[in-house]
PDB file of N, CA and C in Angstrom:
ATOM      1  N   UNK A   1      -3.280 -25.625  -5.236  1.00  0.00           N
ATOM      2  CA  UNK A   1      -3.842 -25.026  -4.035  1.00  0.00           C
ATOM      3  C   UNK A   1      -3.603 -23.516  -4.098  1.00  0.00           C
ATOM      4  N   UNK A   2      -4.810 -23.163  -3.785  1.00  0.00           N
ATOM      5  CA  UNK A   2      -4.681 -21.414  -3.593  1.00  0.00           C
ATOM      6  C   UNK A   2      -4.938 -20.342  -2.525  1.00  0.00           C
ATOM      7  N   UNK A   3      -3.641 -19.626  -2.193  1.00  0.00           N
ATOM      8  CA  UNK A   3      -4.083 -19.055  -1.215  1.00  0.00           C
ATOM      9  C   UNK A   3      -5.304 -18.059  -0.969  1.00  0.00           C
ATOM     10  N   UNK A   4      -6.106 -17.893  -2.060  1.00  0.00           N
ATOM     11  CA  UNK A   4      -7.252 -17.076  -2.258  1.00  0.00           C
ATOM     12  C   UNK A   4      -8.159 -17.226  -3.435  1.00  0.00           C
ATOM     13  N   UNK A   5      -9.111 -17.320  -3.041  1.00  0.00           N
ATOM     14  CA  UNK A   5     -10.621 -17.841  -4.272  1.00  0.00           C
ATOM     15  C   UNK A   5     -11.594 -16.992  -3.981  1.00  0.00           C
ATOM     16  N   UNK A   6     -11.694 -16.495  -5.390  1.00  0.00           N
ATOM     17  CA  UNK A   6     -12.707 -14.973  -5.327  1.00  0.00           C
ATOM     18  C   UNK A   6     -13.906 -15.331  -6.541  1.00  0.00           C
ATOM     19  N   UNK A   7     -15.155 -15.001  -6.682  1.00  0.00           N
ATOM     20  CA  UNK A   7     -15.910 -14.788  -7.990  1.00  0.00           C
ATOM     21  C   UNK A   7     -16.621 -13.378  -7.362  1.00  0.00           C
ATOM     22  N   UNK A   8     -16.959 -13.000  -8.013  1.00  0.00           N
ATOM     23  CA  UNK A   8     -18.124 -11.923  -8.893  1.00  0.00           C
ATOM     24  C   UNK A   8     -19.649 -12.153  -9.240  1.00  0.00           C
ATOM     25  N   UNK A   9     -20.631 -11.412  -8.383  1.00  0.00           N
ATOM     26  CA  UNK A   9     -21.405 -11.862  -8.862  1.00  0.00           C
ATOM     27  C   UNK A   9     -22.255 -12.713  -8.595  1.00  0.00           C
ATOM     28  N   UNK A  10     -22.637 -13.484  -9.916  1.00  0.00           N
ATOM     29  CA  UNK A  10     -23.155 -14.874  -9.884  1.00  0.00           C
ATOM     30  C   UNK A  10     -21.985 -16.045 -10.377  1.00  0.00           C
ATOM     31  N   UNK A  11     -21.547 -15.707 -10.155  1.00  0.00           N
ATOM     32  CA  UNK A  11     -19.768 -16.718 -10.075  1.00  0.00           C
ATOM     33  C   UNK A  11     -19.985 -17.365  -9.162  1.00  0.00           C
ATOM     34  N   UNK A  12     -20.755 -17.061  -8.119  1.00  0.00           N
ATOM     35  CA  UNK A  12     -20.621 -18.114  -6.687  1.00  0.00           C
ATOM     36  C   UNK A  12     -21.573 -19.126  -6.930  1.00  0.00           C
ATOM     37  N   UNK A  13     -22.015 -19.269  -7.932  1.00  0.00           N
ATOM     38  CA  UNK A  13     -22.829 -20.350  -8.460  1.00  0.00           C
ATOM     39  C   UNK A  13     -22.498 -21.271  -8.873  1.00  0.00           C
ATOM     40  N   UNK A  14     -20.851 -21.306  -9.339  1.00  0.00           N
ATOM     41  CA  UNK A  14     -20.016 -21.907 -10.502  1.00  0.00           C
ATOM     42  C   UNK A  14     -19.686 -22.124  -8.823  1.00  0.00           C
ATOM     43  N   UNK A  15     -18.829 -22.318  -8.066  1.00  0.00           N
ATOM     44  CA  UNK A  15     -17.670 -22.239  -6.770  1.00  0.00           C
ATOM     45  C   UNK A  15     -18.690 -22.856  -6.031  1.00  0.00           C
ATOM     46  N   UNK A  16     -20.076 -23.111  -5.880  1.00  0.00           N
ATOM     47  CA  UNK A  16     -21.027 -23.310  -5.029  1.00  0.00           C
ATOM     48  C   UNK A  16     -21.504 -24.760  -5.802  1.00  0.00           C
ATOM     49  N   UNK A  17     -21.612 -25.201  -7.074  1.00  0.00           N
ATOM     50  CA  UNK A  17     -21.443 -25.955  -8.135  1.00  0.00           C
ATOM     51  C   UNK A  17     -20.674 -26.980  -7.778  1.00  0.00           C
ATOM     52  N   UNK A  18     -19.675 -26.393  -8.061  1.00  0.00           N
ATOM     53  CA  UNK A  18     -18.072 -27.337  -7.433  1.00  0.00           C
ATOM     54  C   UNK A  18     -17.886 -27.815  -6.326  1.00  0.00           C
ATOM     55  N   UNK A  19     -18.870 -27.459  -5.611  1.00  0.00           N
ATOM     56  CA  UNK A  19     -18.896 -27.616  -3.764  1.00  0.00           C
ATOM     57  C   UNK A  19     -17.713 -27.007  -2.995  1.00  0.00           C
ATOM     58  N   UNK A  20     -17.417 -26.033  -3.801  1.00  0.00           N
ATOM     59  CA  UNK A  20     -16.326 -25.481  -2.810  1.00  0.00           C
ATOM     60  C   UNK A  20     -16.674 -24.561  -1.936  1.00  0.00           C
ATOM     61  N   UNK A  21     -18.281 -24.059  -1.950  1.00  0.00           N
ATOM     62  CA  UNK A  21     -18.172 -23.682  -0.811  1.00  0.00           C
ATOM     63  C   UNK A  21     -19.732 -23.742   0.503  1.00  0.00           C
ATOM     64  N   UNK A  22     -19.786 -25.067   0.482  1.00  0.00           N
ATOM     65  CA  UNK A  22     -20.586 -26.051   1.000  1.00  0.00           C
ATOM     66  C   UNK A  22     -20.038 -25.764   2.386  1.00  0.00           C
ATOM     67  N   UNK A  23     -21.126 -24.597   3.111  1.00  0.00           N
ATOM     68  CA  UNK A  23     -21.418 -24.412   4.885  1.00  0.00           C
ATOM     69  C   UNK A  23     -20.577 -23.155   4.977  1.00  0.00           C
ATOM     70  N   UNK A  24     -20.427 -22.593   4.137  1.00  0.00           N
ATOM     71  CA  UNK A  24     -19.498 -21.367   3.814  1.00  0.00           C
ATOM     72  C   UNK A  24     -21.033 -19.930   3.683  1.00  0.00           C
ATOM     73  N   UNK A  25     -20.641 -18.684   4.056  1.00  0.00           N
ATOM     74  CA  UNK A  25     -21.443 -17.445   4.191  1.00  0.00           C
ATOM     75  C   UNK A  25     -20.924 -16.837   2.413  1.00  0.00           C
ATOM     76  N   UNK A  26     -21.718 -16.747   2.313  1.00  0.00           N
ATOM     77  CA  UNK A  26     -21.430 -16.277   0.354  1.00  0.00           C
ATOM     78  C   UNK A  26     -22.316 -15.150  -0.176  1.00  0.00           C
ATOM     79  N   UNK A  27     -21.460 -14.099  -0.924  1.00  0.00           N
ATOM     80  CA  UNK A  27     -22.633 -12.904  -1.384  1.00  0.00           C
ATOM     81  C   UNK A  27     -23.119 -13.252  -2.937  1.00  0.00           C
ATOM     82  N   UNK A  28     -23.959 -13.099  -3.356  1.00  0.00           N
ATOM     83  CA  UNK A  28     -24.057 -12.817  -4.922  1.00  0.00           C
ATOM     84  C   UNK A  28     -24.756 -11.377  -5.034  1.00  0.00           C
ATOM     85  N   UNK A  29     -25.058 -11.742  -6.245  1.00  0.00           N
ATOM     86  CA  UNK A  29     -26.020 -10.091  -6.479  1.00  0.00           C
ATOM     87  C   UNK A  29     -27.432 -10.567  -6.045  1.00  0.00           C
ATOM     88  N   UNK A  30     -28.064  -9.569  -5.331  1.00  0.00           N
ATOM     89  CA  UNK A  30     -29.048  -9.640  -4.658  1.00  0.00           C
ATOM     90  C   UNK A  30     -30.467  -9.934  -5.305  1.00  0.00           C
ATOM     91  N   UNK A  31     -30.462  -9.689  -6.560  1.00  0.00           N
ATOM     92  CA  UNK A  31     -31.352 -10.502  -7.637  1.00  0.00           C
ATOM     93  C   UNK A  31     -31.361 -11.625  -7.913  1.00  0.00           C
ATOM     94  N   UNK A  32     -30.397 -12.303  -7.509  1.00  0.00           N
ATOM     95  CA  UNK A  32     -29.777 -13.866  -8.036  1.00  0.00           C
ATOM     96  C   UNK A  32     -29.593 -14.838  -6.568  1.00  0.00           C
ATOM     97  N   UNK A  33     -29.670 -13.921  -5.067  1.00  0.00           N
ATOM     98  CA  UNK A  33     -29.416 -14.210  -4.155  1.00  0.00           C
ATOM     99  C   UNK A  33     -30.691 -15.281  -3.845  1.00  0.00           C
ATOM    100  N   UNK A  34     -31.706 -15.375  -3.473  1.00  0.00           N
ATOM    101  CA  UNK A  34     -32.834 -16.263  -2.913  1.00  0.00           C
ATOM    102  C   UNK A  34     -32.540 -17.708  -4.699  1.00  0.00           C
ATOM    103  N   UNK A  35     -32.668 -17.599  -5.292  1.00  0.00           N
ATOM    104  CA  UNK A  35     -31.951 -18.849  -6.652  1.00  0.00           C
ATOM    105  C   UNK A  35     -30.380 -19.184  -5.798  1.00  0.00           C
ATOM    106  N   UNK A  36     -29.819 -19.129  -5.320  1.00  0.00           N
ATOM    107  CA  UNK A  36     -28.960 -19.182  -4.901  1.00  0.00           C
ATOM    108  C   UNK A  36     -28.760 -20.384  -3.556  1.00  0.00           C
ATOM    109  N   UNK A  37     -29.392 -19.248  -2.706  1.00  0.00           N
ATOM    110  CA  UNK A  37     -29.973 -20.074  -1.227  1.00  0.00           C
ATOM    111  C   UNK A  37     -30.782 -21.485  -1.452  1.00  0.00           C
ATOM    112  N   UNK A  38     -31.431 -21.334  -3.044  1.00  0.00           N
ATOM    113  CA  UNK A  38     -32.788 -22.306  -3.121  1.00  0.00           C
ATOM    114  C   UNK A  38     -32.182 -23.733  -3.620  1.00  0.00           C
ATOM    115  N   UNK A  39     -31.126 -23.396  -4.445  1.00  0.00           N
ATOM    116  CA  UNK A  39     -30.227 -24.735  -5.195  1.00  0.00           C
ATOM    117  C   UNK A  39     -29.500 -25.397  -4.550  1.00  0.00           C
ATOM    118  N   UNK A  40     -29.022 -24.339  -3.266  1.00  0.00           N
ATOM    119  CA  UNK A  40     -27.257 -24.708  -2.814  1.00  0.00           C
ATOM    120  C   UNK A  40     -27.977 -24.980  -1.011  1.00  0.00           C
ATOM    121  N   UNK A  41     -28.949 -25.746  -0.038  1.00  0.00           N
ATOM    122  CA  UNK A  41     -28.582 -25.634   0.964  1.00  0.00           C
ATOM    123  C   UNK A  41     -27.675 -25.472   1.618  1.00  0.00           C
ATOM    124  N   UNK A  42     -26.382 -25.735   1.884  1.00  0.00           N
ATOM    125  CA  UNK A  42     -25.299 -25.581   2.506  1.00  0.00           C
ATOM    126  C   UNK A  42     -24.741 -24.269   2.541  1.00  0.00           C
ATOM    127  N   UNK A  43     -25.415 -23.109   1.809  1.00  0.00           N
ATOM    128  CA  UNK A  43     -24.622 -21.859   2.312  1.00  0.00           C
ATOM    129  C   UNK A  43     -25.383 -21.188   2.967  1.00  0.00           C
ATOM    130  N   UNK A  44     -24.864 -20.138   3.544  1.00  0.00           N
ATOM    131  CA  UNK A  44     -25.491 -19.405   4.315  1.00  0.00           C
ATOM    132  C   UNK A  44     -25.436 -17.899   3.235  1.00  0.00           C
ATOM    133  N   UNK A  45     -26.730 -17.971   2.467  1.00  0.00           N
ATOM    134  CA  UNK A  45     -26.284 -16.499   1.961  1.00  0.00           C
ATOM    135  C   UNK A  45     -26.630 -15.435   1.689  1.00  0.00           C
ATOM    136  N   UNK A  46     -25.865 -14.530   2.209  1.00  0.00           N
ATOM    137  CA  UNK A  46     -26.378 -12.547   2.506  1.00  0.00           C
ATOM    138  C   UNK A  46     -26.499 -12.043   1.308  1.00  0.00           C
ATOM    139  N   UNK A  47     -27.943 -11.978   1.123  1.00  0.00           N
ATOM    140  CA  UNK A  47     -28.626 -10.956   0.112  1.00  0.00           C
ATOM    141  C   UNK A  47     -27.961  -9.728   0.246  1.00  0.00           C
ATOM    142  N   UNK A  48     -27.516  -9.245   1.348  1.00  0.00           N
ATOM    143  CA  UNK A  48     -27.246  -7.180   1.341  1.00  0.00           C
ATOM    144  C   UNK A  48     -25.745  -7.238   1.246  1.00  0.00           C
ATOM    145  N   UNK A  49     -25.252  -8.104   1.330  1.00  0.00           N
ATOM    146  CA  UNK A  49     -23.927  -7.913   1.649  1.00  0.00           C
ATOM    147  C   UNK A  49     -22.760  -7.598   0.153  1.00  0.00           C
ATOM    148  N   UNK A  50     -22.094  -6.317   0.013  1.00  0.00           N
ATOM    149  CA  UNK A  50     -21.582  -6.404  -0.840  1.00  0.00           C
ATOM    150  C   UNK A  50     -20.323  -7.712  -1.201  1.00  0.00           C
ATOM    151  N   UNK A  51     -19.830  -7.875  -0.150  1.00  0.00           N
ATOM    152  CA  UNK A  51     -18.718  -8.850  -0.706  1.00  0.00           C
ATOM    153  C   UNK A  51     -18.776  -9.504   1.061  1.00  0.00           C
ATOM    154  N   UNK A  52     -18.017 -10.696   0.693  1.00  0.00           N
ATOM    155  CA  UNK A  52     -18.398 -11.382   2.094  1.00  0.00           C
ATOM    156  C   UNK A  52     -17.020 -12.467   1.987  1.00  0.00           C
ATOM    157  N   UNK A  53     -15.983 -12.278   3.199  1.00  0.00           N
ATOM    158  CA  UNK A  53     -14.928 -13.209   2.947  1.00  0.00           C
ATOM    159  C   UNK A  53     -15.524 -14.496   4.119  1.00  0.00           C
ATOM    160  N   UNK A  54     -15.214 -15.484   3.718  1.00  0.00           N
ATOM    161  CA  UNK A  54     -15.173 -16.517   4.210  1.00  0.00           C
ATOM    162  C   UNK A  54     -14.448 -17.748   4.117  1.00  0.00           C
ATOM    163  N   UNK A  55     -13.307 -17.403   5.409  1.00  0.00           N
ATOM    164  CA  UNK A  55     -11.704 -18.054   5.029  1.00  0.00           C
ATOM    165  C   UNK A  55     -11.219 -17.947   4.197  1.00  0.00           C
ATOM    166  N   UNK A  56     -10.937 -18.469   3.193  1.00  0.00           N
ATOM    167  CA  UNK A  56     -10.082 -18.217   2.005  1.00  0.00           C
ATOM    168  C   UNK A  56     -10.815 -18.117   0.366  1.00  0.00           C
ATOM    169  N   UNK A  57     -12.056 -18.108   0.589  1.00  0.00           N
ATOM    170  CA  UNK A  57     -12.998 -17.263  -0.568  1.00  0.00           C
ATOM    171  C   UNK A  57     -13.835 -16.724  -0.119  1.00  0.00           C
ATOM    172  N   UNK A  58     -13.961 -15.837  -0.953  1.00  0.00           N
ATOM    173  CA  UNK A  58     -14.858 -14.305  -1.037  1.00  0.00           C
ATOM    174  C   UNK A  58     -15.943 -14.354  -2.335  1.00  0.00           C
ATOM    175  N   UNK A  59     -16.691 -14.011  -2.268  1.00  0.00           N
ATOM    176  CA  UNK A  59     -17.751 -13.518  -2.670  1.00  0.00           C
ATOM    177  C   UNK A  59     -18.199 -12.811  -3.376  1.00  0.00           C
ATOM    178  N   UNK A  60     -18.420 -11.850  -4.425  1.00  0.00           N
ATOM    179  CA  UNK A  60     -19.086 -10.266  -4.010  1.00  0.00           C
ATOM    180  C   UNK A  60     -20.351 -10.398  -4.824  1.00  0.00           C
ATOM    181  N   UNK A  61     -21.485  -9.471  -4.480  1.00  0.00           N
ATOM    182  CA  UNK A  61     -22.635  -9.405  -4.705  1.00  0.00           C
ATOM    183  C   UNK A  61     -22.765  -8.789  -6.252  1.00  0.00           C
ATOM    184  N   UNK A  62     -22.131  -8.045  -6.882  1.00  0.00           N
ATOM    185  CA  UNK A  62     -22.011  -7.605  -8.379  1.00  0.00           C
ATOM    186  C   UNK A  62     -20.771  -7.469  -9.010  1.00  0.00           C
ATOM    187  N   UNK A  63     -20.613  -6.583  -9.985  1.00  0.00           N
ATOM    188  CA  UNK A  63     -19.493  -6.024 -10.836  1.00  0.00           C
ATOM    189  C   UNK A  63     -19.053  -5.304  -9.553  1.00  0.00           C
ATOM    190  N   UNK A  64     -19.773  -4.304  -9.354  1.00  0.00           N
ATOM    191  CA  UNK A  64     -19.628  -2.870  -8.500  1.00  0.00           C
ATOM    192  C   UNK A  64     -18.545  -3.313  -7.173  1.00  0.00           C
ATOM    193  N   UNK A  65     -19.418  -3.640  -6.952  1.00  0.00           N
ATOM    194  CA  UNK A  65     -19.206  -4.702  -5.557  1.00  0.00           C
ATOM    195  C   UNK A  65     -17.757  -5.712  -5.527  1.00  0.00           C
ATOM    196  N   UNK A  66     -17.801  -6.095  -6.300  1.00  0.00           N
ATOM    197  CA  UNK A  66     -16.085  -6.991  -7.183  1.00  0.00           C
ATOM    198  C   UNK A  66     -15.059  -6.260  -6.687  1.00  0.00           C
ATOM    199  N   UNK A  67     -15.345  -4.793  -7.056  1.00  0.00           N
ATOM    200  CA  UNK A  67     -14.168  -3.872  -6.997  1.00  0.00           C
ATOM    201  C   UNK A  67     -13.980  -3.616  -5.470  1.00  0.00           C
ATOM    202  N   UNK A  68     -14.938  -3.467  -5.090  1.00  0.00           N
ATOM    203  CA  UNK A  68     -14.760  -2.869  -3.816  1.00  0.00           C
ATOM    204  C   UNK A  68     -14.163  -4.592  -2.756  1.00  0.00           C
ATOM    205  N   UNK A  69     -14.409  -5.126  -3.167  1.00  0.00           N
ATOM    206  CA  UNK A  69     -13.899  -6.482  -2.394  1.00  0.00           C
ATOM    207  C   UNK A  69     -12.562  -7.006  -3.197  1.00  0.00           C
ATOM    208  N   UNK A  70     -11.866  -6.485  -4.243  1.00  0.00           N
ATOM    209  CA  UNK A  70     -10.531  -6.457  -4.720  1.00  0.00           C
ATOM    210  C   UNK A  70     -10.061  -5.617  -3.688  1.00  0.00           C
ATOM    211  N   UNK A  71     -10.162  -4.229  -3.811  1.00  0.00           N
ATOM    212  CA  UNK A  71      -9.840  -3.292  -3.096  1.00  0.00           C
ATOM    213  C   UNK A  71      -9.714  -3.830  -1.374  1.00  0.00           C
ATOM    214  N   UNK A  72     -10.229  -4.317  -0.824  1.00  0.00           N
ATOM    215  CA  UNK A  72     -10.214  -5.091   0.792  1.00  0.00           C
ATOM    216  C   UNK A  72      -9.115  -6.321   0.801  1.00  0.00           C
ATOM    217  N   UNK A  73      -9.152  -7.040  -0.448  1.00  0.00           N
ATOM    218  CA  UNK A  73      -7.479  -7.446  -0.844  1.00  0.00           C
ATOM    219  C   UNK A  73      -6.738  -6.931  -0.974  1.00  0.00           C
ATOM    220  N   UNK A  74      -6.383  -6.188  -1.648  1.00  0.00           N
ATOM    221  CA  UNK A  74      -5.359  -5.120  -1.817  1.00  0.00           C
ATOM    222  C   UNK A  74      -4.770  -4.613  -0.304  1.00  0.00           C
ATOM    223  N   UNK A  75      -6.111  -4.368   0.359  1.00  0.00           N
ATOM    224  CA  UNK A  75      -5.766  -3.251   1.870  1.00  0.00           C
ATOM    225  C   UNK A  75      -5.322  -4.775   2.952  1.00  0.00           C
ATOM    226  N   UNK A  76      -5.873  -5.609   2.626  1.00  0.00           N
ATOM    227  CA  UNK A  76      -5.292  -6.767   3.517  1.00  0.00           C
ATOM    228  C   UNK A  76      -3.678  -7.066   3.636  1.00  0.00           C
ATOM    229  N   UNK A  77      -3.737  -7.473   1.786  1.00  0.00           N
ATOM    230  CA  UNK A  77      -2.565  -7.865   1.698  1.00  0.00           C
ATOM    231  C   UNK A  77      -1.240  -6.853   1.673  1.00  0.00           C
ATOM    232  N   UNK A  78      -1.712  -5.633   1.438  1.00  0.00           N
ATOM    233  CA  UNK A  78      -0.482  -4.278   1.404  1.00  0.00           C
ATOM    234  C   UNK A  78      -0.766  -2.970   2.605  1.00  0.00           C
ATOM    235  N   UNK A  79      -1.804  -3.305   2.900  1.00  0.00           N
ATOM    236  CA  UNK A  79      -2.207  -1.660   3.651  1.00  0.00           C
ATOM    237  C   UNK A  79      -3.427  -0.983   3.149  1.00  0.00           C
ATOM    238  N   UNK A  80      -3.467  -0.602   3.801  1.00  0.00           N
ATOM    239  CA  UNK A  80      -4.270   0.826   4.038  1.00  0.00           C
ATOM    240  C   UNK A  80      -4.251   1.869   3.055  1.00  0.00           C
ATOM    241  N   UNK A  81      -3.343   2.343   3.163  1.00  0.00           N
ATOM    242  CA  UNK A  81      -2.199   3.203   2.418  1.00  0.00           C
ATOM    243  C   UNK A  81      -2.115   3.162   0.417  1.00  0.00           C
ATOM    244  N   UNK A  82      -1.811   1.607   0.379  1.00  0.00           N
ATOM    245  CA  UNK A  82      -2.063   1.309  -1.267  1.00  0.00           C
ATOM    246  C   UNK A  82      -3.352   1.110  -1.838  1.00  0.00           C
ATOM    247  N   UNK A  83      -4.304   0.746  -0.621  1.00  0.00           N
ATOM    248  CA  UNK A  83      -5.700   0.457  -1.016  1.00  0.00           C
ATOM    249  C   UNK A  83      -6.303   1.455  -1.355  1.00  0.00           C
ATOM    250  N   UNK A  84      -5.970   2.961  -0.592  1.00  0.00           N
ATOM    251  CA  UNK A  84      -6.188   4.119  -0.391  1.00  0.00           C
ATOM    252  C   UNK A  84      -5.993   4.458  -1.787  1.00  0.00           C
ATOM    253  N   UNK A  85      -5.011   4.131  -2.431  1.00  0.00           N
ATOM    254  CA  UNK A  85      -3.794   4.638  -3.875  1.00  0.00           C
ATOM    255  C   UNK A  85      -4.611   4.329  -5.314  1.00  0.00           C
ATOM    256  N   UNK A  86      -4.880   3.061  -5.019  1.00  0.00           N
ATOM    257  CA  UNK A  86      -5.217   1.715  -5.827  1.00  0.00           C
ATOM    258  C   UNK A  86      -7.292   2.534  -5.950  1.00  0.00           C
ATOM    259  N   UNK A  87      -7.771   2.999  -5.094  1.00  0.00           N
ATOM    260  CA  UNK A  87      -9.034   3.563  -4.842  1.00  0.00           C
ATOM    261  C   UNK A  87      -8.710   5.204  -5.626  1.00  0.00           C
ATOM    262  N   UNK A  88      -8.078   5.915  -5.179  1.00  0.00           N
ATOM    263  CA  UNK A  88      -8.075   7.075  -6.158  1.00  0.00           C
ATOM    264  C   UNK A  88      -7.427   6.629  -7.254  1.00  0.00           C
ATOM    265  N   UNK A  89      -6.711   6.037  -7.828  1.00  0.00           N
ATOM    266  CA  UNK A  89      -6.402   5.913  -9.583  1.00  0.00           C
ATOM    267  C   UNK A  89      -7.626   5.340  -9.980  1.00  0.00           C
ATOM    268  N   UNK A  90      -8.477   4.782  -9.369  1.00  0.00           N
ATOM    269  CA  UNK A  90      -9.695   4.507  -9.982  1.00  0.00           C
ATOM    270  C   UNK A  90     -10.940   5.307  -9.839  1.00  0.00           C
ATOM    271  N   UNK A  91     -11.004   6.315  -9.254  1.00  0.00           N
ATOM    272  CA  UNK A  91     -11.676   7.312  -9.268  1.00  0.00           C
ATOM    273  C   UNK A  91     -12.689   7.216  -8.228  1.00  0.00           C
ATOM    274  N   UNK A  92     -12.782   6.116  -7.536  1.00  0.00           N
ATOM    275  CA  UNK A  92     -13.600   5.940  -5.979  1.00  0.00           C
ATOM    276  C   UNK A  92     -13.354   6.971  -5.100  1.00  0.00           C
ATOM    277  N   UNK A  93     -14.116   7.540  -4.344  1.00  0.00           N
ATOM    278  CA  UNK A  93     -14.646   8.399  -3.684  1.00  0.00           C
ATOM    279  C   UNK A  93     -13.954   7.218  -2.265  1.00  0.00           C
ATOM    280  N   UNK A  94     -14.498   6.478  -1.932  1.00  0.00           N
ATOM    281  CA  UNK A  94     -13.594   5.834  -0.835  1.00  0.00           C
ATOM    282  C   UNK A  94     -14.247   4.101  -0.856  1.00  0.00           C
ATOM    283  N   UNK A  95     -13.314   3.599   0.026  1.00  0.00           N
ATOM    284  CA  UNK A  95     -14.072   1.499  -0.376  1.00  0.00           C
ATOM    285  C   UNK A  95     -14.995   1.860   0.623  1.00  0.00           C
ATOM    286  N   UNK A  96     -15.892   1.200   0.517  1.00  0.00           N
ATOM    287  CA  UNK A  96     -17.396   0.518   1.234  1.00  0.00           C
ATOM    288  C   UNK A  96     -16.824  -0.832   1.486  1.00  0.00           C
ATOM    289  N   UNK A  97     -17.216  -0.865   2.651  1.00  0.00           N
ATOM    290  CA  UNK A  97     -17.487  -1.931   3.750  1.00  0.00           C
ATOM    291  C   UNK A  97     -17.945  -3.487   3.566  1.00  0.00           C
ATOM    292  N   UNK A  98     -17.371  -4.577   3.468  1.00  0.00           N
ATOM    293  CA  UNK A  98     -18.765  -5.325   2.734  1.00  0.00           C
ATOM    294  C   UNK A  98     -19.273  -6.052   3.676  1.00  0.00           C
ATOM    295  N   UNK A  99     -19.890  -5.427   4.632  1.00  0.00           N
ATOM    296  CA  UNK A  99     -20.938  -5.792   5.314  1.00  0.00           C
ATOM    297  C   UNK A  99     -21.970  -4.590   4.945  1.00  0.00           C
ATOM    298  N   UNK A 100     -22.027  -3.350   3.798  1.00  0.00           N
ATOM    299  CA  UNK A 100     -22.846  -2.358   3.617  1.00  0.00           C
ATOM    300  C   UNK A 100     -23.961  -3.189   2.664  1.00  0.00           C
ATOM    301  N   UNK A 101     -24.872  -2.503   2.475  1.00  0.00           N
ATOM    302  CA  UNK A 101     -26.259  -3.235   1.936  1.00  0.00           C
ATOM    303  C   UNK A 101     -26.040  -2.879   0.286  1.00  0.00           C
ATOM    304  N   UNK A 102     -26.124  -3.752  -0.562  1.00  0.00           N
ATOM    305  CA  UNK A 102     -25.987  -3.421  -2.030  1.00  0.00           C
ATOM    306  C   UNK A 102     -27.348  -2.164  -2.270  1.00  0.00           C
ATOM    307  N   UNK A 103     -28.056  -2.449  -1.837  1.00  0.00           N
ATOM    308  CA  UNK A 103     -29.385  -1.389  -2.225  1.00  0.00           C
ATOM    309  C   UNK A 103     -29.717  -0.478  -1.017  1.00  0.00           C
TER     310      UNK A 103
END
């Protein structure tokens, strides 16, 4: 058992596969998003959304997007402060939101 379940991507295909996340809100990448919705009735899922938590898995819509929804772990589980830290050693300008629109 895990306290947290994350993919990338089109990873939520594999996690959506498994039925783990059957009636659950789920992002992929927005190219892959409507194949997504079309296989899996049971999710509810946001084309724009970069990363999307839902209870205890998350989502994110790309690579890009991955990071920035690590980074919202990071700020969950430590602060503000390290997320802030953890965002400049990586050269981000600042995290995006993931309710912001991938395009």
């Amino acid at each position: 058992r895990t306290r947290r379940l994350a993919s990338v991507c089109t990873g939520a295909f594999l996690l959506a596969h498994w039925g783990m996340l059957a009636g659950r809100r789920v992002a992929t990448h927005w190219a892959s998003a409507p194949l997504l919705a079309r296989h899996f009735d049971g999710l509810q899922v946001e084309p724009e959304a970069l990363y999307v938590q839902d209870d205890r898995f998350w989502t994110s819509g790309g690579v890009t997007a991955g990071i920035d929804m690590c980074l919202a772990m990071v700020e969950q589980d430590a602060g503000r402060w390290l997320a802030a830290r953890v965002a400049r050693q990586l050269n981000l300008a600042l995290r995006r939101s993931g309710n912001q629109a991938q395009y």
